[in-house]
PDB file of N, CA and C in Angstrom:
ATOM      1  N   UNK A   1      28.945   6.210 -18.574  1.00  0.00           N
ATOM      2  CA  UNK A   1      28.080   6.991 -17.715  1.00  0.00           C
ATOM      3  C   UNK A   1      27.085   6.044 -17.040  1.00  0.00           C
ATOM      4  N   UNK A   2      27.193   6.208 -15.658  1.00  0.00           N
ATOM      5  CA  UNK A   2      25.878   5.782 -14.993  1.00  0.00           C
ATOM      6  C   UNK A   2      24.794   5.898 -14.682  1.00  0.00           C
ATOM      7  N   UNK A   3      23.382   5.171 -15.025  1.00  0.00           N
ATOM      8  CA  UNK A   3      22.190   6.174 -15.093  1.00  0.00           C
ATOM      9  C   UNK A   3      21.628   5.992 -13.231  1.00  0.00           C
ATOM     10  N   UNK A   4      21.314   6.912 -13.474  1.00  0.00           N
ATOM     11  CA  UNK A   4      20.782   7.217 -11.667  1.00  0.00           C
ATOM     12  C   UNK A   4      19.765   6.547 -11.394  1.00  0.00           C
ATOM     13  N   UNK A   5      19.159   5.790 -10.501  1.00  0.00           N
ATOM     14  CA  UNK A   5      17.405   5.893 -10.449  1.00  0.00           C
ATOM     15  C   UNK A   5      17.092   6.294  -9.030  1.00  0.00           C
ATOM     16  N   UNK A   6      16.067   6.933  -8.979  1.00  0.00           N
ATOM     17  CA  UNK A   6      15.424   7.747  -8.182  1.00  0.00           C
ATOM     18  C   UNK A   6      13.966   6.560  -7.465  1.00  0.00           C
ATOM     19  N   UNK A   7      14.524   5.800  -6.009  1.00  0.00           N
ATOM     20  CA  UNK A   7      13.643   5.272  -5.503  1.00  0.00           C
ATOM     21  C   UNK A   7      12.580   5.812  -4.827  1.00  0.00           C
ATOM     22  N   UNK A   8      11.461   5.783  -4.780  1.00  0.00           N
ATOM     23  CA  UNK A   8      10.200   6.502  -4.231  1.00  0.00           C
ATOM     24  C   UNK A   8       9.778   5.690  -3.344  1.00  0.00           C
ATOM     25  N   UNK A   9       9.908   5.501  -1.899  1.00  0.00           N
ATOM     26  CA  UNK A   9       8.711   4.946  -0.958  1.00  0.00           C
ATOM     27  C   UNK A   9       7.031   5.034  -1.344  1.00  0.00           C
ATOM     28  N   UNK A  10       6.610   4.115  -1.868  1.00  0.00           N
ATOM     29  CA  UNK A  10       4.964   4.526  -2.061  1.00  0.00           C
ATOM     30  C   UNK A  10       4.127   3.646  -1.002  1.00  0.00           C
ATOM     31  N   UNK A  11       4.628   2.767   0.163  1.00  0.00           N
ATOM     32  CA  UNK A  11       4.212   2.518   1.088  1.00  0.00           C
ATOM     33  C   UNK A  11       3.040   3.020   1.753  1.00  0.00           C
ATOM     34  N   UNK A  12       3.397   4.620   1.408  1.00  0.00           N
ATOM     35  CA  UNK A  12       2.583   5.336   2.472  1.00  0.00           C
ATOM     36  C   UNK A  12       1.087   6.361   1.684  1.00  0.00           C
ATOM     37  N   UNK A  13       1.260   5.855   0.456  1.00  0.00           N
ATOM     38  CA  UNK A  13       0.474   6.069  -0.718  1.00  0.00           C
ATOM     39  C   UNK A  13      -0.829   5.371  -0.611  1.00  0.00           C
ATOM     40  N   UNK A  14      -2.175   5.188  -0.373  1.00  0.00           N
ATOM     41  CA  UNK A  14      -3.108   5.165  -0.450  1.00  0.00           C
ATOM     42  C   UNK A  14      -3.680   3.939  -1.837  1.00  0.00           C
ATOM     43  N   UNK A  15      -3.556   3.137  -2.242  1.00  0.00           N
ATOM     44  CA  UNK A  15      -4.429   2.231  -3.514  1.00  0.00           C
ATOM     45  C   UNK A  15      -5.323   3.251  -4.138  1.00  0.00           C
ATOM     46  N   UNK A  16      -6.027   4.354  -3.471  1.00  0.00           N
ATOM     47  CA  UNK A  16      -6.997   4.608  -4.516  1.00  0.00           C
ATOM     48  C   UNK A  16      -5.966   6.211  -4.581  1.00  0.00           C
ATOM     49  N   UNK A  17      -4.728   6.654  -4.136  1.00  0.00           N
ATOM     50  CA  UNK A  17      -4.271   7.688  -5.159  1.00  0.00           C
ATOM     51  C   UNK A  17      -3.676   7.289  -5.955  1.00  0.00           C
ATOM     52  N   UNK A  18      -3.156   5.943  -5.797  1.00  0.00           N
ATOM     53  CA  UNK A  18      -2.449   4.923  -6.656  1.00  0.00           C
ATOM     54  C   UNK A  18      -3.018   4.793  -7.810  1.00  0.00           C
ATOM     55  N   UNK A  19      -3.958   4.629  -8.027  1.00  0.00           N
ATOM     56  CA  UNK A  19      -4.726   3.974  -9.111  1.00  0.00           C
ATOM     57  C   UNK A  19      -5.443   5.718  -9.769  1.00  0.00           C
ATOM     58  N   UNK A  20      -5.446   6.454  -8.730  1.00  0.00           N
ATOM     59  CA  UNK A  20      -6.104   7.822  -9.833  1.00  0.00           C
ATOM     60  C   UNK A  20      -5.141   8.847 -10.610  1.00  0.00           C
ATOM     61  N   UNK A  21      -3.468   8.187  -9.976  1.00  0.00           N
ATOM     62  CA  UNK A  21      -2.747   8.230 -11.055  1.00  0.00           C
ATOM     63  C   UNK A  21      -2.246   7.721 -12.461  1.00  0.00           C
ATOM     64  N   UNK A  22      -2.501   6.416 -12.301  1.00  0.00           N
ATOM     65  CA  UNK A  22      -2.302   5.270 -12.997  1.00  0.00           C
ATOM     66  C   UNK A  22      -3.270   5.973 -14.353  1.00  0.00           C
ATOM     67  N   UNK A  23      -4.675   6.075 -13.921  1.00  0.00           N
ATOM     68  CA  UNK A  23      -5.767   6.633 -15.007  1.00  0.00           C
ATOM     69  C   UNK A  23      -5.267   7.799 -15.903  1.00  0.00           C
ATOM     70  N   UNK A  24      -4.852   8.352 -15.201  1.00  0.00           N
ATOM     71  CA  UNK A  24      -3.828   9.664 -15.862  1.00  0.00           C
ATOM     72  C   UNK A  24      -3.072   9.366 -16.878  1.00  0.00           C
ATOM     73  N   UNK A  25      -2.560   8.103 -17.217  1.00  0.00           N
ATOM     74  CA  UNK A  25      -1.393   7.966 -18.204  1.00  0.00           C
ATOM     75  C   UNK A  25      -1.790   7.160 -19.089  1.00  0.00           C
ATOM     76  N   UNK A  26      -0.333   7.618 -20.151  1.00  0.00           N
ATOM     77  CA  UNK A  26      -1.119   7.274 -21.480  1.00  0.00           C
ATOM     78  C   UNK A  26      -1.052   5.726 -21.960  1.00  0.00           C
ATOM     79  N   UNK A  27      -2.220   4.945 -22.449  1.00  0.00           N
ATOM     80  CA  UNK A  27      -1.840   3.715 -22.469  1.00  0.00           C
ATOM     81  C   UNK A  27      -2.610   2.907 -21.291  1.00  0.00           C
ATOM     82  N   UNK A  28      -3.289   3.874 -20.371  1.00  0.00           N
ATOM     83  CA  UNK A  28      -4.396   2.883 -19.093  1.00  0.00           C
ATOM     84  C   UNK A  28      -5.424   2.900 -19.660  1.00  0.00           C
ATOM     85  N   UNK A  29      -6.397   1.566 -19.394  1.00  0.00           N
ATOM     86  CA  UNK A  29      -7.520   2.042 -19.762  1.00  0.00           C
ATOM     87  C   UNK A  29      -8.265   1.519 -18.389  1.00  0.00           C
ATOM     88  N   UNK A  30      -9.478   1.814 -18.259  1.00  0.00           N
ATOM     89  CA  UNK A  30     -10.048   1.206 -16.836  1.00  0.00           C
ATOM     90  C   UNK A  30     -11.512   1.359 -16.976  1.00  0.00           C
ATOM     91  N   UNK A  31     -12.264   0.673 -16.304  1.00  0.00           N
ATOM     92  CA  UNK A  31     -13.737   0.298 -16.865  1.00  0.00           C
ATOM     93  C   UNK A  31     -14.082  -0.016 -15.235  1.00  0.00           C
ATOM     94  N   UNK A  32     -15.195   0.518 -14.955  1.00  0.00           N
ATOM     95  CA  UNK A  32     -16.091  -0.064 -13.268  1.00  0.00           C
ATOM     96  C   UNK A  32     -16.786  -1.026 -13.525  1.00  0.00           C
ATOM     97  N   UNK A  33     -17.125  -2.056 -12.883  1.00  0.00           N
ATOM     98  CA  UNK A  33     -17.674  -2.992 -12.902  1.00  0.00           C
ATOM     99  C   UNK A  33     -18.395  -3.175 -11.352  1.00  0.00           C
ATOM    100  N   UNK A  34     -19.726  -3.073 -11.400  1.00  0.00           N
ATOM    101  CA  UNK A  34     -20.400  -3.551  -9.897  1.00  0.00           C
ATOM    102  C   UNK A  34     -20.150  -4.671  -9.571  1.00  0.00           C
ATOM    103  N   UNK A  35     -21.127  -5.292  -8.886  1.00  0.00           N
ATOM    104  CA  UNK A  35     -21.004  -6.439  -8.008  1.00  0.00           C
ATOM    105  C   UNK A  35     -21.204  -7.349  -9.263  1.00  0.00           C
ATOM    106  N   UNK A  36     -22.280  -7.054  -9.260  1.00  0.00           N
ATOM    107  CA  UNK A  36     -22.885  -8.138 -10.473  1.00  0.00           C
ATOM    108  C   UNK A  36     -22.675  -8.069 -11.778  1.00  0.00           C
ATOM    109  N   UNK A  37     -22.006  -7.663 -11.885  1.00  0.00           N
ATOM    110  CA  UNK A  37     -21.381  -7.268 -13.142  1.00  0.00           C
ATOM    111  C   UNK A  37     -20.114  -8.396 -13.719  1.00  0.00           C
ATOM    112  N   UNK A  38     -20.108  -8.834 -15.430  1.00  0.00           N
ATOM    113  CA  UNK A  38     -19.060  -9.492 -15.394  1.00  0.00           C
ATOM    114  C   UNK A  38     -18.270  -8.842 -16.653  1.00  0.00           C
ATOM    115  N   UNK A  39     -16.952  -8.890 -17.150  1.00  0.00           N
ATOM    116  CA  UNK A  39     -16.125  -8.531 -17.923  1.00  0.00           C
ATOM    117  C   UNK A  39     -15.122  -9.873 -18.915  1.00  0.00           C
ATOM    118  N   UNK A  40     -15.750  -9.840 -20.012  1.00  0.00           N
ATOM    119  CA  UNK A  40     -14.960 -10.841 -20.930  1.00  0.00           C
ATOM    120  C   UNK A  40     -14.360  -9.855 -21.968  1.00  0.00           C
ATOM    121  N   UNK A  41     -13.084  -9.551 -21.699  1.00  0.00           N
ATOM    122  CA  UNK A  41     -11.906  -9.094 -23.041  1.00  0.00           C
ATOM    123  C   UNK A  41     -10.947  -9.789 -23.334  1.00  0.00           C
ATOM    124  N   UNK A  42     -10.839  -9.914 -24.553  1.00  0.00           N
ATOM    125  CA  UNK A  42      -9.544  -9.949 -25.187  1.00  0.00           C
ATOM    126  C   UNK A  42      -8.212  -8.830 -24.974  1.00  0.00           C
ATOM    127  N   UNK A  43      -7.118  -9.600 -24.713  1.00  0.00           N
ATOM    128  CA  UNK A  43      -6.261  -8.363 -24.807  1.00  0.00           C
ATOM    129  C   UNK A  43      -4.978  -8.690 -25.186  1.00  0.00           C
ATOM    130  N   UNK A  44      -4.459  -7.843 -26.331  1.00  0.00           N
ATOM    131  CA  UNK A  44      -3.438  -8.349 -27.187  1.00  0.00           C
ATOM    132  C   UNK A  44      -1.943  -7.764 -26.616  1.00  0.00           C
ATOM    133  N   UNK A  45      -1.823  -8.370 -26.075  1.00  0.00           N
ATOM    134  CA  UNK A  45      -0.256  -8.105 -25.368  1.00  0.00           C
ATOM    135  C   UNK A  45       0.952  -7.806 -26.328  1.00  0.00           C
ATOM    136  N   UNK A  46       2.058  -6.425 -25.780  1.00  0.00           N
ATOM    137  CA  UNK A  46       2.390  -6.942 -24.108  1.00  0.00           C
ATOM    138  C   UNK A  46       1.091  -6.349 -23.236  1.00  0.00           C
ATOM    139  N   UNK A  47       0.408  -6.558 -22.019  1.00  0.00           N
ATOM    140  CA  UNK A  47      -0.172  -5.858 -21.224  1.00  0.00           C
ATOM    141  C   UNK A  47       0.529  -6.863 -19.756  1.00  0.00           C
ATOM    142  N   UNK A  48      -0.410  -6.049 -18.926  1.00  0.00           N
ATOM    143  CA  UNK A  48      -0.403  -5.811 -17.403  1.00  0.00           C
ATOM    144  C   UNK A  48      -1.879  -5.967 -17.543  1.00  0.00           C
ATOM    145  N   UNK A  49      -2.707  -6.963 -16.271  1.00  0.00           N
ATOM    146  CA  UNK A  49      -4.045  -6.708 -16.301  1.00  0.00           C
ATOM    147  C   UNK A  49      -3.861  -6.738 -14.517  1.00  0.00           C
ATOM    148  N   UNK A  50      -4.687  -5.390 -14.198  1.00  0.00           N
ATOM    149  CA  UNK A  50      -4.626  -5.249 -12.493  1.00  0.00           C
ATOM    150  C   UNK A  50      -5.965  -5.636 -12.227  1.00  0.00           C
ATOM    151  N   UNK A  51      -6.485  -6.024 -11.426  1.00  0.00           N
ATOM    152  CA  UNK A  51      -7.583  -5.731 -10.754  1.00  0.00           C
ATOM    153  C   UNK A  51      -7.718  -5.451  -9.552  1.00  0.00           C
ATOM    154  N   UNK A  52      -8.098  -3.930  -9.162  1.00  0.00           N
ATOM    155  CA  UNK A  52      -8.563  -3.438  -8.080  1.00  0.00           C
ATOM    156  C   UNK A  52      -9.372  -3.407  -7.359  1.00  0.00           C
ATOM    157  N   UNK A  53     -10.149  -4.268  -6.440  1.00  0.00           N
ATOM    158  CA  UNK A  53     -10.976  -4.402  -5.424  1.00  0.00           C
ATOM    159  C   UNK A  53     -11.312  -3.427  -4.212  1.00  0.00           C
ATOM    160  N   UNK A  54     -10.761  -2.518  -4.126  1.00  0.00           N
ATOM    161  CA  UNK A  54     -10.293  -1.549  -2.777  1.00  0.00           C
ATOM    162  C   UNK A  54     -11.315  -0.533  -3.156  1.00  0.00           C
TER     163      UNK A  54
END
Protein backbone atom coordinates (compact mmCIF):
# COMPACT_ATOMS: atom_id res chain seq x y z
CA UNK A 1 0.00 0.00 0.00
CA UNK A 2 0.94 3.49 -0.82
CA UNK A 3 0.73 6.24 1.66
CA UNK A 4 -0.68 9.46 0.09
CA UNK A 5 0.62 12.89 1.15
CA UNK A 6 -1.42 15.77 0.93
CA UNK A 7 0.76 18.97 -0.29
CA UNK A 8 -0.47 22.37 1.10
CA UNK A 9 0.71 25.68 -0.64
CA UNK A 10 1.44 27.87 2.54
CA UNK A 11 3.05 30.56 0.37
CA UNK A 12 0.15 32.55 0.72
CA UNK A 13 -0.06 32.11 4.58
CA UNK A 14 0.96 35.08 6.54
CA UNK A 15 4.32 34.28 9.33
CA UNK A 16 2.21 35.50 12.04
CA UNK A 17 -0.88 32.85 11.19
CA UNK A 18 1.98 30.63 10.80
CA UNK A 19 3.34 30.86 14.00
CA UNK A 20 -0.32 31.27 15.92
CA UNK A 21 -0.71 27.89 14.76
CA UNK A 22 2.45 26.45 15.57
CA UNK A 23 1.52 27.77 19.48
CA UNK A 24 -1.46 25.59 19.29
CA UNK A 25 0.42 22.30 19.29
CA UNK A 26 1.52 20.04 21.52
CA UNK A 27 5.21 20.14 22.27
CA UNK A 28 5.70 24.30 21.23
CA UNK A 29 6.76 26.31 23.62
CA UNK A 30 7.33 30.16 22.90
CA UNK A 31 8.39 33.03 25.16
CA UNK A 32 8.39 37.15 23.88
CA UNK A 33 11.31 38.74 24.24
CA UNK A 34 11.60 42.78 23.62
CA UNK A 35 14.24 44.59 22.20
CA UNK A 36 16.33 44.55 25.05
CA UNK A 37 15.74 41.65 26.23
CA UNK A 38 18.14 38.54 26.18
CA UNK A 39 17.38 34.62 26.35
CA UNK A 40 20.01 31.92 27.59
CA UNK A 41 18.42 28.14 27.47
CA UNK A 42 19.44 25.00 27.49
CA UNK A 43 17.67 22.64 25.31
CA UNK A 44 17.84 18.95 25.32
CA UNK A 45 17.22 17.65 21.94
CA UNK A 46 15.79 16.36 19.44
CA UNK A 47 14.45 20.12 19.03
CA UNK A 48 13.92 22.73 16.28
CA UNK A 49 14.82 26.28 17.65
CA UNK A 50 12.91 29.08 15.32
CA UNK A 51 13.29 32.48 15.82
CA UNK A 52 10.72 34.83 14.71
CA UNK A 53 11.43 38.43 14.11
CA UNK A 54 8.23 39.45 12.03
Amino acid sequence: MQDSVIKIDLTNITTCELHRELLKREGVQSCFLGPEDKLFQVVRGPAWVIVNRD
